[in-house]
C-alpha atoms as a PDB file:
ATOM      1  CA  UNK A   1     113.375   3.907  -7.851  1.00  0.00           C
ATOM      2  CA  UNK A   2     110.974   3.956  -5.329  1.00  0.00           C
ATOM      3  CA  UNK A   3     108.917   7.182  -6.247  1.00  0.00           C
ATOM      4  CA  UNK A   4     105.427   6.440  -6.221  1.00  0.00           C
ATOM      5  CA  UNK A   5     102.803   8.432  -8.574  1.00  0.00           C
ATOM      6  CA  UNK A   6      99.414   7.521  -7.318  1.00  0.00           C
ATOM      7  CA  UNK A   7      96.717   7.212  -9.825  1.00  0.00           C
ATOM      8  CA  UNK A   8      92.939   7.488  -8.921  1.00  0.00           C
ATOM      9  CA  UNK A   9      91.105   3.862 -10.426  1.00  0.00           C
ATOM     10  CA  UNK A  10      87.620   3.641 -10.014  1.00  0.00           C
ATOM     11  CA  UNK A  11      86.348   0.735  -7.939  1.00  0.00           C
ATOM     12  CA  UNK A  12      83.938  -1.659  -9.123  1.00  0.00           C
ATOM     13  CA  UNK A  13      81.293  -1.365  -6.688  1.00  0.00           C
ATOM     14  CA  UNK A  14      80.713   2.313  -4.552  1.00  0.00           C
ATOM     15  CA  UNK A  15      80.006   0.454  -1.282  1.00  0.00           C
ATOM     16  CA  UNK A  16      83.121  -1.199  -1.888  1.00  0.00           C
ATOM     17  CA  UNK A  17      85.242   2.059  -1.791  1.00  0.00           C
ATOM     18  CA  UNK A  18      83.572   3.828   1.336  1.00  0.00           C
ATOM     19  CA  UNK A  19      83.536   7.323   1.680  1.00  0.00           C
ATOM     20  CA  UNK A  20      85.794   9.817  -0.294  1.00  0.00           C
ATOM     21  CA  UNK A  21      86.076  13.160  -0.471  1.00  0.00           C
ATOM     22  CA  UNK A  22      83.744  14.869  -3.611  1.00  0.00           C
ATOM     23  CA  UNK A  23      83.960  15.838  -5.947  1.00  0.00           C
ATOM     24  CA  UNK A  24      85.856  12.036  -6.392  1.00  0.00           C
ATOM     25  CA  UNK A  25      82.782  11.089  -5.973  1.00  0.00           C
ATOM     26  CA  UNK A  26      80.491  10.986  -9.061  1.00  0.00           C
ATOM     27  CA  UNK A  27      76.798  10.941  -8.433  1.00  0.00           C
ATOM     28  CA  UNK A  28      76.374   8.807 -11.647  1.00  0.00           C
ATOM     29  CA  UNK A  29      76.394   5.246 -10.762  1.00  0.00           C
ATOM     30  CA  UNK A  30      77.653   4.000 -13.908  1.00  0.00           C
ATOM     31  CA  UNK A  31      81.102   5.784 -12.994  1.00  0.00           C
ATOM     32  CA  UNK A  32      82.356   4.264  -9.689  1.00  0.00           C
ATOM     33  CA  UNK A  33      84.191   6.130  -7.449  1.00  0.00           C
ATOM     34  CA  UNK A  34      87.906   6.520  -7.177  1.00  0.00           C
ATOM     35  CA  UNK A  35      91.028   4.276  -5.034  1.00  0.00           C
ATOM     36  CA  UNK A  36      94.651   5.167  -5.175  1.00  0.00           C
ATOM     37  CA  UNK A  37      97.229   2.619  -5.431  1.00  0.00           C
ATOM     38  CA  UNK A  38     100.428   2.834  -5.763  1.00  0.00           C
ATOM     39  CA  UNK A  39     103.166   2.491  -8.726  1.00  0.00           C
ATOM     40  CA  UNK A  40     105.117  -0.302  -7.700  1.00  0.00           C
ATOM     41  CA  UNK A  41     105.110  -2.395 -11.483  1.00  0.00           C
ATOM     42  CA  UNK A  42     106.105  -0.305 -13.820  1.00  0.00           C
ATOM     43  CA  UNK A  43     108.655  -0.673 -16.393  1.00  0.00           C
ATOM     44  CA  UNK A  44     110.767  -3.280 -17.712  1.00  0.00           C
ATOM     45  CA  UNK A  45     114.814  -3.716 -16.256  1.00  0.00           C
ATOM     46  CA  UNK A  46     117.350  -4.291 -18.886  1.00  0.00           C
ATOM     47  CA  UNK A  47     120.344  -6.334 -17.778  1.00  0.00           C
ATOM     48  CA  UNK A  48     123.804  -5.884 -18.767  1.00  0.00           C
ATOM     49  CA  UNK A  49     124.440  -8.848 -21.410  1.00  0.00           C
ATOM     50  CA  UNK A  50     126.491 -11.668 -19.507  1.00  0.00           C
ATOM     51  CA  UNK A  51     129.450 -12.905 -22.057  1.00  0.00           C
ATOM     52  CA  UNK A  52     129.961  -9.340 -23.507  1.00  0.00           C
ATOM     53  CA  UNK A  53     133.449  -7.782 -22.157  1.00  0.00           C
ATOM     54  CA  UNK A  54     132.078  -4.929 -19.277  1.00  0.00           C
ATOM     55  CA  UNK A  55     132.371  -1.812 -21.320  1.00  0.00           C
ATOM     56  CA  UNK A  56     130.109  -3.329 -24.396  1.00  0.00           C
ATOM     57  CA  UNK A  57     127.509  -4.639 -22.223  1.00  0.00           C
ATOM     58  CA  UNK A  58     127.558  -0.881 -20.952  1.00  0.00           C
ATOM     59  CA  UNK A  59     126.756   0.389 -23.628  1.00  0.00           C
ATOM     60  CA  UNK A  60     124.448  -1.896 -25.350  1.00  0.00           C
ATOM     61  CA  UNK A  61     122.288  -1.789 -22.258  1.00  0.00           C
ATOM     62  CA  UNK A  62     122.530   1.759 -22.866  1.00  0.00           C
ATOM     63  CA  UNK A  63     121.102   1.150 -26.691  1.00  0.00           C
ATOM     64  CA  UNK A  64     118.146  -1.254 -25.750  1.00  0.00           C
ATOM     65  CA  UNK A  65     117.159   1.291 -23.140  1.00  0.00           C
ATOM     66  CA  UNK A  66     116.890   4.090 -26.035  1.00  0.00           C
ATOM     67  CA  UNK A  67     115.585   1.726 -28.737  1.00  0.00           C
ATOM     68  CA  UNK A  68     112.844   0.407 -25.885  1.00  0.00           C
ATOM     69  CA  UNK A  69     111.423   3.599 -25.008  1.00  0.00           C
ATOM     70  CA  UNK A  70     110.959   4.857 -28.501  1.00  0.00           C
ATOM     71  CA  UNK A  71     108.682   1.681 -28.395  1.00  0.00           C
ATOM     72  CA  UNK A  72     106.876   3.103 -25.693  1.00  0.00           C
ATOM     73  CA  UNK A  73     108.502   0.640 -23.080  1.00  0.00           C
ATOM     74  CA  UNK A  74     109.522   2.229 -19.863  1.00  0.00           C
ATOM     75  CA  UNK A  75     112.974   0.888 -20.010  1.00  0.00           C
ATOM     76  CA  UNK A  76     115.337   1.169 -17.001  1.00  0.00           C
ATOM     77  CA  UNK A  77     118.995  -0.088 -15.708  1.00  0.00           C
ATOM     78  CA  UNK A  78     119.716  -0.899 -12.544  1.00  0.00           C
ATOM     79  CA  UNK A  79     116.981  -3.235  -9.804  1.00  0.00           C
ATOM     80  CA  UNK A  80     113.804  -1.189 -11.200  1.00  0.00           C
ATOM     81  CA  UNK A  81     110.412  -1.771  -9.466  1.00  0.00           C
ATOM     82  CA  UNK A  82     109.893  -4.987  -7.600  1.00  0.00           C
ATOM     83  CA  UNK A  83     107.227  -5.965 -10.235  1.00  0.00           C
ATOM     84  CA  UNK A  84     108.805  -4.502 -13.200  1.00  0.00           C
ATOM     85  CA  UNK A  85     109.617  -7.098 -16.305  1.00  0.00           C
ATOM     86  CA  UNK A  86     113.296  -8.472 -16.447  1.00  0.00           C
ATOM     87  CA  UNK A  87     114.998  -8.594 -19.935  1.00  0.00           C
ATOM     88  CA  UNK A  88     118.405 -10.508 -19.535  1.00  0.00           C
ATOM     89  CA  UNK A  89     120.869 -11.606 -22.288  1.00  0.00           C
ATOM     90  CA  UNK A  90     124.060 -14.334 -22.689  1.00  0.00           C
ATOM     91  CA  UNK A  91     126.473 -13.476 -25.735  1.00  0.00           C
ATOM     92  CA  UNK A  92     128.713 -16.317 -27.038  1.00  0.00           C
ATOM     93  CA  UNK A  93     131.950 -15.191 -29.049  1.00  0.00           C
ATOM     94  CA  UNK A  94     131.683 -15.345 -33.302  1.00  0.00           C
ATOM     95  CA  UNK A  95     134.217 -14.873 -35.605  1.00  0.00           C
ATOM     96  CA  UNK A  96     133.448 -11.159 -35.985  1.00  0.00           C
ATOM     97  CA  UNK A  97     131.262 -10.553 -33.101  1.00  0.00           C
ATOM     98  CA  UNK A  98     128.646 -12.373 -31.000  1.00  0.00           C
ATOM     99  CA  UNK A  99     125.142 -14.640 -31.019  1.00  0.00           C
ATOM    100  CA  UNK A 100     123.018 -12.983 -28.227  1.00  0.00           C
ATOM    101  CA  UNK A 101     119.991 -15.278 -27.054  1.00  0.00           C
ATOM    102  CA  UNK A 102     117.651 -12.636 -24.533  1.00  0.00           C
ATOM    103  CA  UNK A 103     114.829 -13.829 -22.214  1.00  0.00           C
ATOM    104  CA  UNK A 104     112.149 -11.746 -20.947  1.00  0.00           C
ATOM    105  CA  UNK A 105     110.623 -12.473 -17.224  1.00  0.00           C
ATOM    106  CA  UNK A 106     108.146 -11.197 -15.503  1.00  0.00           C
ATOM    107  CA  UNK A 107     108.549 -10.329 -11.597  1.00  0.00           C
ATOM    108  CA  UNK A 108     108.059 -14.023 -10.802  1.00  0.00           C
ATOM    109  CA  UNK A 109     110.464 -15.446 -13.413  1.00  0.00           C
ATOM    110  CA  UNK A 110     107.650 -16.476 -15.693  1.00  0.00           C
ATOM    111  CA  UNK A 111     108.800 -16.645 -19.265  1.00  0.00           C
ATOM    112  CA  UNK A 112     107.426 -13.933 -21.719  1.00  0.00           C
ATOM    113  CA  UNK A 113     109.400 -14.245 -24.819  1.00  0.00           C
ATOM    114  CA  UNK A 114     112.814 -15.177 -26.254  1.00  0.00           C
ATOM    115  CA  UNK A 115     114.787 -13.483 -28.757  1.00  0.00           C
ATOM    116  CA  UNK A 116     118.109 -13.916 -30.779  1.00  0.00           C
ATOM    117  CA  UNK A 117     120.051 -11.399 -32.271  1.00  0.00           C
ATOM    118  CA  UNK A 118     123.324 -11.662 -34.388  1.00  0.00           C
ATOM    119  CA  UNK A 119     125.605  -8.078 -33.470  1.00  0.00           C
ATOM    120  CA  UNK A 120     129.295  -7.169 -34.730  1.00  0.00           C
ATOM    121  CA  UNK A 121     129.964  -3.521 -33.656  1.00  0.00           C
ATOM    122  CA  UNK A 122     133.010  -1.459 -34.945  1.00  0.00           C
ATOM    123  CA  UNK A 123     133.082   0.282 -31.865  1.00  0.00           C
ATOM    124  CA  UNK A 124     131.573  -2.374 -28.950  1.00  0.00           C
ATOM    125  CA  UNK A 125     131.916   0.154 -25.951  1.00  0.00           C
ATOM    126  CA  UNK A 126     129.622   3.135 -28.147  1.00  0.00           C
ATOM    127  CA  UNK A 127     126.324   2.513 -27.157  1.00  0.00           C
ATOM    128  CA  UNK A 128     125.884   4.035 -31.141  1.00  0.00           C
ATOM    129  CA  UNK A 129     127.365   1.174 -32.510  1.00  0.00           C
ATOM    130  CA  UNK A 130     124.633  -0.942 -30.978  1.00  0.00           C
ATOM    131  CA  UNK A 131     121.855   0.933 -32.422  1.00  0.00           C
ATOM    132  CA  UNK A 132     120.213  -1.202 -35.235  1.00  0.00           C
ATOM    133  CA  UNK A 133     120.722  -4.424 -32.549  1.00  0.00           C
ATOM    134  CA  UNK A 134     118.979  -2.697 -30.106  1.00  0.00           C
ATOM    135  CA  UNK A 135     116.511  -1.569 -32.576  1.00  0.00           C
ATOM    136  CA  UNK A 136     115.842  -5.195 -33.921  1.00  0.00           C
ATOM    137  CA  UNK A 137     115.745  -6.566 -30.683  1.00  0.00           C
ATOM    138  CA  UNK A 138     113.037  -3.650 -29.078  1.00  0.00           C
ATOM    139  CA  UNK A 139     110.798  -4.194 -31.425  1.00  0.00           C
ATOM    140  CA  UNK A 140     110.731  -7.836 -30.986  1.00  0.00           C
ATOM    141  CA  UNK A 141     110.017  -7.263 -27.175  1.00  0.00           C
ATOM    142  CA  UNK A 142     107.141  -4.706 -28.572  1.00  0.00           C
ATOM    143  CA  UNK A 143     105.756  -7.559 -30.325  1.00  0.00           C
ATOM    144  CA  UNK A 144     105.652  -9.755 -27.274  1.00  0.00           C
ATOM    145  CA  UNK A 145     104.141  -7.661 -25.250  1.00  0.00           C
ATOM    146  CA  UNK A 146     101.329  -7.291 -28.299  1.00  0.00           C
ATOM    147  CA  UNK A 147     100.867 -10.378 -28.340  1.00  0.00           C
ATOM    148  CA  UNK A 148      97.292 -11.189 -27.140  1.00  0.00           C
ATOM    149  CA  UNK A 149      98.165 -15.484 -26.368  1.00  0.00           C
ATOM    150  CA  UNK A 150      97.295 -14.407 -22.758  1.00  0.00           C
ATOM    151  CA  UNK A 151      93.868 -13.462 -23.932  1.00  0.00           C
ATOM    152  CA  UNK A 152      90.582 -16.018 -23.828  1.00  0.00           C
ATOM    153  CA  UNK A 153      89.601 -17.221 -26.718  1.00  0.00           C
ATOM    154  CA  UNK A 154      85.969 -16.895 -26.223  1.00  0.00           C
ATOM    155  CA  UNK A 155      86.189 -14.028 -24.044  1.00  0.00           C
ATOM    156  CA  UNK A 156      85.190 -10.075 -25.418  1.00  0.00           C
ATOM    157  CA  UNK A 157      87.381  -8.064 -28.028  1.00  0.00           C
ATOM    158  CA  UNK A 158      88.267  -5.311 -27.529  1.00  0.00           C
ATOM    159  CA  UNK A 159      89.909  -2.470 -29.748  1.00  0.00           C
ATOM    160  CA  UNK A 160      91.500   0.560 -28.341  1.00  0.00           C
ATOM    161  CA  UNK A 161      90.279   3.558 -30.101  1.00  0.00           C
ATOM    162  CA  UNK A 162      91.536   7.230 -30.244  1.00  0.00           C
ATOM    163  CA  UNK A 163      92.596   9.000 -26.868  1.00  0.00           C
ATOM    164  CA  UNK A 164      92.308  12.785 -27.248  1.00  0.00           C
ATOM    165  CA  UNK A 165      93.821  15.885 -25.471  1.00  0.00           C
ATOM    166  CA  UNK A 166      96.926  13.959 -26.010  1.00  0.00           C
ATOM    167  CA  UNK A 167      99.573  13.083 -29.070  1.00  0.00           C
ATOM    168  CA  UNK A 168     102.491  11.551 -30.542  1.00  0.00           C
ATOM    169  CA  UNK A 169     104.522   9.405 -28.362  1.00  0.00           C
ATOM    170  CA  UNK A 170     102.773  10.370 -25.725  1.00  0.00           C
ATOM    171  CA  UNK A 171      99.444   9.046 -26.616  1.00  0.00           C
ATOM    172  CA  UNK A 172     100.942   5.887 -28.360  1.00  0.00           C
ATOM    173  CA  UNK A 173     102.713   5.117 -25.129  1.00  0.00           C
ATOM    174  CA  UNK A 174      99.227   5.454 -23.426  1.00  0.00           C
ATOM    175  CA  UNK A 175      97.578   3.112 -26.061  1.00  0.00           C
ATOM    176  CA  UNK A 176     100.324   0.775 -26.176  1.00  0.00           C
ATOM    177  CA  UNK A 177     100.161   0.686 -22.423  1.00  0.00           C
ATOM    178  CA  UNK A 178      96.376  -0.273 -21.962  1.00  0.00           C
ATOM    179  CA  UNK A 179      96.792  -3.063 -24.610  1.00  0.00           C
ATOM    180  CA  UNK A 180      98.923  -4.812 -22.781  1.00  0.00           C
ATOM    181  CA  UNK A 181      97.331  -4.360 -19.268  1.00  0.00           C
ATOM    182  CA  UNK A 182      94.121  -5.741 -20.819  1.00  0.00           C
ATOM    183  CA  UNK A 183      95.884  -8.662 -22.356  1.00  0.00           C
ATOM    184  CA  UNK A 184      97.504  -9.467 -18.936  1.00  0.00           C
ATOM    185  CA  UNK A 185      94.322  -9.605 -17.536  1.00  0.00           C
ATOM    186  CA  UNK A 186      92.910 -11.682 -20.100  1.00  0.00           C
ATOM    187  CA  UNK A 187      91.682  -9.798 -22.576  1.00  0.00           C
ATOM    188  CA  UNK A 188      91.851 -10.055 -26.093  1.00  0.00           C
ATOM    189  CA  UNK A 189      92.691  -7.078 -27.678  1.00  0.00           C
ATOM    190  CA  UNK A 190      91.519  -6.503 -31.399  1.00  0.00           C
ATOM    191  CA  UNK A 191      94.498  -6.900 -34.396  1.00  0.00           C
ATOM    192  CA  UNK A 192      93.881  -6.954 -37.758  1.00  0.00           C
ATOM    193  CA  UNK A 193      90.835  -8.638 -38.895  1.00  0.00           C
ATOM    194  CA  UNK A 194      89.580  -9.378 -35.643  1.00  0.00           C
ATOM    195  CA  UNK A 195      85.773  -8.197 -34.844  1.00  0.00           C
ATOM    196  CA  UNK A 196      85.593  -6.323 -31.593  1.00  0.00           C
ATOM    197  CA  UNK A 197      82.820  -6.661 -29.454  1.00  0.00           C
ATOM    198  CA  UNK A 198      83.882  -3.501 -27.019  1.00  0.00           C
ATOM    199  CA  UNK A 199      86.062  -0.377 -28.176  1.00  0.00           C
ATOM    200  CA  UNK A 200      87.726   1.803 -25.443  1.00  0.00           C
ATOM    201  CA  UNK A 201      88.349   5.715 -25.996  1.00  0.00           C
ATOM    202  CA  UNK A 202      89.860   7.681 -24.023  1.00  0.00           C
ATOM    203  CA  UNK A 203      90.004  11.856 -23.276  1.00  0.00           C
ATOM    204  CA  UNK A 204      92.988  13.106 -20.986  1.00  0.00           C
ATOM    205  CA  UNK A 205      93.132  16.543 -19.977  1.00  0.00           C
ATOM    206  CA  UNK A 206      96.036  18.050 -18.037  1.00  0.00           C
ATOM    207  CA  UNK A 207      95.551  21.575 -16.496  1.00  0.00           C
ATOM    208  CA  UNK A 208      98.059  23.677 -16.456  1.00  0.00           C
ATOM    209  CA  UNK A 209     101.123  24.314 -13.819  1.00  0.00           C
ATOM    210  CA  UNK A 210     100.054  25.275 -10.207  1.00  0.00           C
ATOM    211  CA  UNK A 211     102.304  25.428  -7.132  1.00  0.00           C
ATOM    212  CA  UNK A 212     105.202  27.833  -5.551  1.00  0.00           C
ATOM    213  CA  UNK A 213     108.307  26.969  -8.023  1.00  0.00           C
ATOM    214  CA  UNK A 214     110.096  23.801  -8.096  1.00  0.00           C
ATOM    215  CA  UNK A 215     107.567  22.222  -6.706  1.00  0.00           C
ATOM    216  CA  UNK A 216     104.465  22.681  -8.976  1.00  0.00           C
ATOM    217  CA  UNK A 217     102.356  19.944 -10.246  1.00  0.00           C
ATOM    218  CA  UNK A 218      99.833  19.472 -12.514  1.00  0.00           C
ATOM    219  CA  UNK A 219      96.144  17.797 -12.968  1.00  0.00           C
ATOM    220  CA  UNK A 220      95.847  14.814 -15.253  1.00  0.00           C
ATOM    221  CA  UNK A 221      92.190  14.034 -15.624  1.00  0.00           C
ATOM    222  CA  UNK A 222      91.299  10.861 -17.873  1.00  0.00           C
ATOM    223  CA  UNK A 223      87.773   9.390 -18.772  1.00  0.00           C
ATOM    224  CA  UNK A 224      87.609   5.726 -20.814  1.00  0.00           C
ATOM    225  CA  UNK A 225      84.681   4.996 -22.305  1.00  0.00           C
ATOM    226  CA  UNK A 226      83.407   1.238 -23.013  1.00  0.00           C
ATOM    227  CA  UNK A 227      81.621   1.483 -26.326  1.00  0.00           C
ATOM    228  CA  UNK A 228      79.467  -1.942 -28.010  1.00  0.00           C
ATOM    229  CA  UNK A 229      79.909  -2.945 -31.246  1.00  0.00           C
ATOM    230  CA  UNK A 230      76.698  -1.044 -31.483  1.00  0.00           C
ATOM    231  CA  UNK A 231      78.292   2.411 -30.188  1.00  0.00           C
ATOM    232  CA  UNK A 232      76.093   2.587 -27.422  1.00  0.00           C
ATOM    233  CA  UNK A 233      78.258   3.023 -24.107  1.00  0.00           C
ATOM    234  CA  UNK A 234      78.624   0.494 -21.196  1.00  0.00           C
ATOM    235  CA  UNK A 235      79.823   3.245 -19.183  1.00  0.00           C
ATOM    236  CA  UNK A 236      83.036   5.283 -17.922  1.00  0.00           C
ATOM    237  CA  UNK A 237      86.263   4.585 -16.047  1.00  0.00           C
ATOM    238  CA  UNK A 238      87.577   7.741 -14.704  1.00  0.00           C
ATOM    239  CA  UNK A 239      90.801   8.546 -13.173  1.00  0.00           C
ATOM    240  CA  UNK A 240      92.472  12.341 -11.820  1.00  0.00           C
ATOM    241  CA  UNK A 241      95.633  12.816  -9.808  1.00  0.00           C
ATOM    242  CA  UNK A 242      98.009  15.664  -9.727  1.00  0.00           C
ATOM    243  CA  UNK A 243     101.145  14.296 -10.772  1.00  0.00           C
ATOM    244  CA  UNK A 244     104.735  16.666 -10.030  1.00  0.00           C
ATOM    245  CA  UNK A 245     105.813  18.679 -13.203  1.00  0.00           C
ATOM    246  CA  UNK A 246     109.423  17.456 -13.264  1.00  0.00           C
ATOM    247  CA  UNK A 247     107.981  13.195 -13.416  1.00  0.00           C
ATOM    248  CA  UNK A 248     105.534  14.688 -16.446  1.00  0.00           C
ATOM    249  CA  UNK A 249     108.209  15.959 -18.626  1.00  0.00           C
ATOM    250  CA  UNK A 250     110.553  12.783 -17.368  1.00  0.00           C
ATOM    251  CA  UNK A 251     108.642  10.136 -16.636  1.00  0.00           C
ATOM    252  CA  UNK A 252     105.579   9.797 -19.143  1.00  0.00           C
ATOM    253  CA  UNK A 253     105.945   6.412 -20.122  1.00  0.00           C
ATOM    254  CA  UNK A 254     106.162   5.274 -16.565  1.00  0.00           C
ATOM    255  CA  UNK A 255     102.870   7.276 -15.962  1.00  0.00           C
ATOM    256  CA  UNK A 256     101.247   6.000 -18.835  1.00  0.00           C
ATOM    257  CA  UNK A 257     101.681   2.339 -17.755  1.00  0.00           C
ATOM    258  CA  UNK A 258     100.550   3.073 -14.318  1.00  0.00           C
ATOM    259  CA  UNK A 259      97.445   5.052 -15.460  1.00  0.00           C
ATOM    260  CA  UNK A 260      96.803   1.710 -17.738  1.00  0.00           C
ATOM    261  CA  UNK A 261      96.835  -0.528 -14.929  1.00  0.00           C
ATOM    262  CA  UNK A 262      95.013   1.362 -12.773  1.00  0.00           C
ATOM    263  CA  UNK A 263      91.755   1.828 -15.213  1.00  0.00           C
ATOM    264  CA  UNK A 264      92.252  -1.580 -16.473  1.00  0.00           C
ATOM    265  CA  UNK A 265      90.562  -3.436 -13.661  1.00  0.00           C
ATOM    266  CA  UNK A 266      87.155  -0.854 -14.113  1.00  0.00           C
ATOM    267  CA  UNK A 267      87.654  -1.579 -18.065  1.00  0.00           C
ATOM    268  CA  UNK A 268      87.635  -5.270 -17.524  1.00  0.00           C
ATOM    269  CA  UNK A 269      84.190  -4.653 -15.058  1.00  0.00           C
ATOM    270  CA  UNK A 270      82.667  -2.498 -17.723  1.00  0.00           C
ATOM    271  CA  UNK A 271      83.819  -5.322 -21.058  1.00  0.00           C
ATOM    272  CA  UNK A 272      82.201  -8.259 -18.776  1.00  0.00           C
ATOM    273  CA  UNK A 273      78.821  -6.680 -18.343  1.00  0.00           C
ATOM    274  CA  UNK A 274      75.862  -8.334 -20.069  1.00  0.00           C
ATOM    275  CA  UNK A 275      73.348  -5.889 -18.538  1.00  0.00           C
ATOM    276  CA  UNK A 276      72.746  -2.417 -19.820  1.00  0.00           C
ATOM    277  CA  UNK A 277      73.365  -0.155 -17.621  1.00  0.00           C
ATOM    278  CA  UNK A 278      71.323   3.173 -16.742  1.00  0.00           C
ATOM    279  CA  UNK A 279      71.784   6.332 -15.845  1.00  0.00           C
END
């Protein structure tokens, strides 16, 4: 898919980002002004299992999709984005059914994780029948992804607090999403009884429909704030974009990931900061 949702990130220096049109740019200098960049590493492919007979591996793609995205993956089939992540399976014949050894990648074959599941489906070629697999298996690759060992140890921490003006699924894919954008850029994201030195809220608003029909779109407006230990803000990453209705209602975990990687590299600016900043 080669649709491309663009995503306003704000820069990390205003001279850097030369002159935009207002009102992207904010007159507060603690809240840079906005780029665009394009979607191209979103997602995560999910490869028919090799060793399964054609119709099961059908459908049990089919299942890890589903079970994926209710972890708030955006799970696809077929080439995906040239940076998306690459989870590919080999099933060797059982008695009753078949050991499955999967390998996640990222776009340069690095190695994120491996997993092992044990499946014997009554029906192999109902995607159904692969449910608690898939299941097992998605939120293993959850974990993975959660999993802060790309952090720096001596580096901030940082815990994601609440995002308002948005709920659910919707707002755990967001969450989910900046967690592990921070992590891949070396950040240590708070878990359990870890002490954070920097907590990250977020507001989205999205305005309502505007536009001749079938091709309205509508405004998503988000502000992260960089909070110390102390509660006192570092300052404000701010993104806005009108986004087409149809991808909203579709495509909301692929737009959650890209609005996470987009603020992450302001985030990261704001977490690193020793000075305080003023207004």
């Amino acid at each position: 898919m080669r649709e491309r949702l663009l995503i306003a990130l704000l820069c990390a220096a205003v001279a850097a980002c030369g002159n935009l049109p207002r009102p992207f740019q904010p007159e507060d200098k603690t809240i840079d002004t906005f780029a665009l960049m394009p979607v191209d590493k979103a997602g995560m492919v999910v490869k028919p299992v090799d060793g399964l007979p054609p119709e099961a591996a059908e459908a049990f793609a089919q299942a890890l999709i589903e079970a994926l995205r209710k972890q708030d993956i955006a799970a696809m089939s077929g080439p995906g984005n040239p940076a998306a992540l690459v989870l590919a399976g080999t099933a060797v014949p059982t008695g009753s059914g078949w050991d499955i050894k999967f390998a996640l990648q990222d776009s340069q074959k690095a190695a994120l994780g491996a997993f092992a599941a044990n499946a014997a489906p009554q029906k192999a070629e109902d995607p159904k029948a692969w449910s608690l697999t898939a299941a097992s298996v998605a939120r293993a690759v959850a974990g993975a992804l959660a999993d802060p060992t790309t952090a720096s140890a001596a580096g901030p921490v940082v815990a994601i607090g609440a995002v308002t003006g948005i709920g659910g699924d919707d707002g755990r894919a967001l969450t989910r999403a900046l967690a592990y954008t921070l992590q891949k850029s070396r950040i240590k994201v708070a878990t359990g009884p870890d002490k954070p030195t920097h907590t990250v809220v977020g507001a989205v608003t999205i305005a309502p429909p505007r536009g001749p029909e079938g091709k309205q779109v509508r405004n998503i407006d988000v502000r992260w704030t960089v909070l110390r230990a102390d509660n006192s803000a570092v300052g404000e990453v701010r993104q806005a974009n009108d986004v087409p209705v149809a991808m909203l209602d579709r495509d909301w975990p692929d737009i959650a990931l890209a609005v996470a990687d987009a603020a992450t590299d302001g985030i990261v600016d704001l977490v690193n900061r020793r000075a305080t900043l003023t207004r």
